[in-house]
Structures are given as C-alpha cells and as structure tokens.
Protein backbone atom coordinates (compact mmCIF):
# COMPACT_ATOMS: atom_id res chain seq x y z
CA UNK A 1 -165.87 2.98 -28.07
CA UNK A 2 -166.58 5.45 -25.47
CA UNK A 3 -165.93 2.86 -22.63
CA UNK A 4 -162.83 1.68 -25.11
CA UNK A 5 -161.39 5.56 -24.75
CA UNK A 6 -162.07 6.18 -21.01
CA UNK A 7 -160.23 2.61 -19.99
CA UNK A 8 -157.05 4.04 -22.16
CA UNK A 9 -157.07 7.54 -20.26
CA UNK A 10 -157.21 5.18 -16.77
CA UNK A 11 -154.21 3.50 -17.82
CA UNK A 12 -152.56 6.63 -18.88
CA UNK A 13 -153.07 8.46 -15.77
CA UNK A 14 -152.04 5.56 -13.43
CA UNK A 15 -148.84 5.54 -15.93
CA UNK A 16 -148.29 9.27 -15.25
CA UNK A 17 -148.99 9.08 -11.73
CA UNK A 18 -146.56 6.12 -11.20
CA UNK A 19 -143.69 8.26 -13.23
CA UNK A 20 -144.53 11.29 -10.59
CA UNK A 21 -144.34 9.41 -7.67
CA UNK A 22 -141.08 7.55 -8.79
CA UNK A 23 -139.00 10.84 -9.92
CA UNK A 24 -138.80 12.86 -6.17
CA UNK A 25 -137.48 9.51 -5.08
CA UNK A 26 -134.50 8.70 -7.80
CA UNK A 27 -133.96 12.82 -7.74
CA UNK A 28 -133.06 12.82 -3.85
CA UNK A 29 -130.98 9.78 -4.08
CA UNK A 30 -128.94 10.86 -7.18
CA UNK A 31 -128.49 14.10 -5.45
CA UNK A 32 -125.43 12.57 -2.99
CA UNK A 33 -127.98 12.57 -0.13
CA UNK A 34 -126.66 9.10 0.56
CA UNK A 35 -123.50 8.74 2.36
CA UNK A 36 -121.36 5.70 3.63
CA UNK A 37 -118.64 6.23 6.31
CA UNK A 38 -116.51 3.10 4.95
CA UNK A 39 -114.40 2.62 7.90
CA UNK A 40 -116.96 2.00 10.13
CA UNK A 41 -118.63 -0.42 8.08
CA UNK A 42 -115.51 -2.09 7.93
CA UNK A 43 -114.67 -1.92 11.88
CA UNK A 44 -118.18 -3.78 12.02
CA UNK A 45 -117.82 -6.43 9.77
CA UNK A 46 -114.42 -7.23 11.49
CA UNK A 47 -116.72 -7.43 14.83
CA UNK A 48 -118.90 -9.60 13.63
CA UNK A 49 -116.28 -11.84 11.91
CA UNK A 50 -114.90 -12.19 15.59
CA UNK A 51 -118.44 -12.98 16.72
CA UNK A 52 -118.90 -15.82 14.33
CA UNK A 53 -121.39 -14.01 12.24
CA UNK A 54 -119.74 -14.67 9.15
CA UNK A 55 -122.52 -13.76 6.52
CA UNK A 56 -123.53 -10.36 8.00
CA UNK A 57 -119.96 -9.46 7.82
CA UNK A 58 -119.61 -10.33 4.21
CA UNK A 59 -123.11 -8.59 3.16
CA UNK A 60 -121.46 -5.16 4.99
CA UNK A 61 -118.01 -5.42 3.67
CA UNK A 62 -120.33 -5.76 -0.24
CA UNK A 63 -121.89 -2.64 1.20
CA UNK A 64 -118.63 -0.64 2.06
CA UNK A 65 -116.75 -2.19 -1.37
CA UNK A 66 -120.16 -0.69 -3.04
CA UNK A 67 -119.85 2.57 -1.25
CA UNK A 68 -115.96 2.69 -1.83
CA UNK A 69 -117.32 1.90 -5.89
CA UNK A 70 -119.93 4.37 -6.34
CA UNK A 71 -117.11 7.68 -4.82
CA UNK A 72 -114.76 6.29 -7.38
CA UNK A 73 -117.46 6.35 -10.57
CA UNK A 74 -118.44 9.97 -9.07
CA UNK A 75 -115.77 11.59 -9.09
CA UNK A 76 -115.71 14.30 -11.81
CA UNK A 77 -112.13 14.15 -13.34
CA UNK A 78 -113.03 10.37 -14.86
C-alpha cells in the first residue's frame, strides 16, 4: 500500500509541475505579446511568388490571413 500511495503522489506532482510550467507560457502569449505586421508578410510572400517559391509564399500568406483573423476575434466591441 505504502509503495501503492507514494507512486500516486509521483504522478500527482509531475501533473502539477507540468500545469506550472505550461501556465507562464499560455499567460505571455494570451497577453498580446505576439504581434504580426501583415503587410510585410504579404510584401514577402509576393517575393517569393516571383522567385518561384510557391509553397513558402502560401504558408506566409496562412500566417498573415491568421494574424489578420486573430485582430478581428480580439477586438472588444464583438
């Protein structure tokens, strides 16, 4: 039993660490520490469209559409 209780308390303080060590990181990033300058994104993936580099230019203009997404579901008056 005794080796029963101290493998529980393990797994509950790995558990609590885990939570501890996840919550600075989602804090910082749901504080608007993250910021996308759209055009410039844009200006790049047009660059790289020119250069032939077709699916880097589609993977930044998903990033600029995402950043364009996530300013319009954070605004306050919605």
């Amino acid at each position: 039993m005794l080796r029963r209780l101290s493998t529980a308390a393990l797994a509950a303080a790995i558990t609590g660490g885990a939570l501890l060590a996840v919550v600075p990181a989602q804090s910082a990033s749901a504080a608007g520490t993250i910021t996308c300058n759209v055009n410039a994104m844009r200006d790049q993936a047009q660059r790289l469209r020119s250069q032939g580099h077709y699916a880097q230019a589609n993977a930044l203009d998903a990033r600029a559409q995402a950043c364009e997404d996530a300013e319009n579901n954070n605004r306050p008056w919605h």
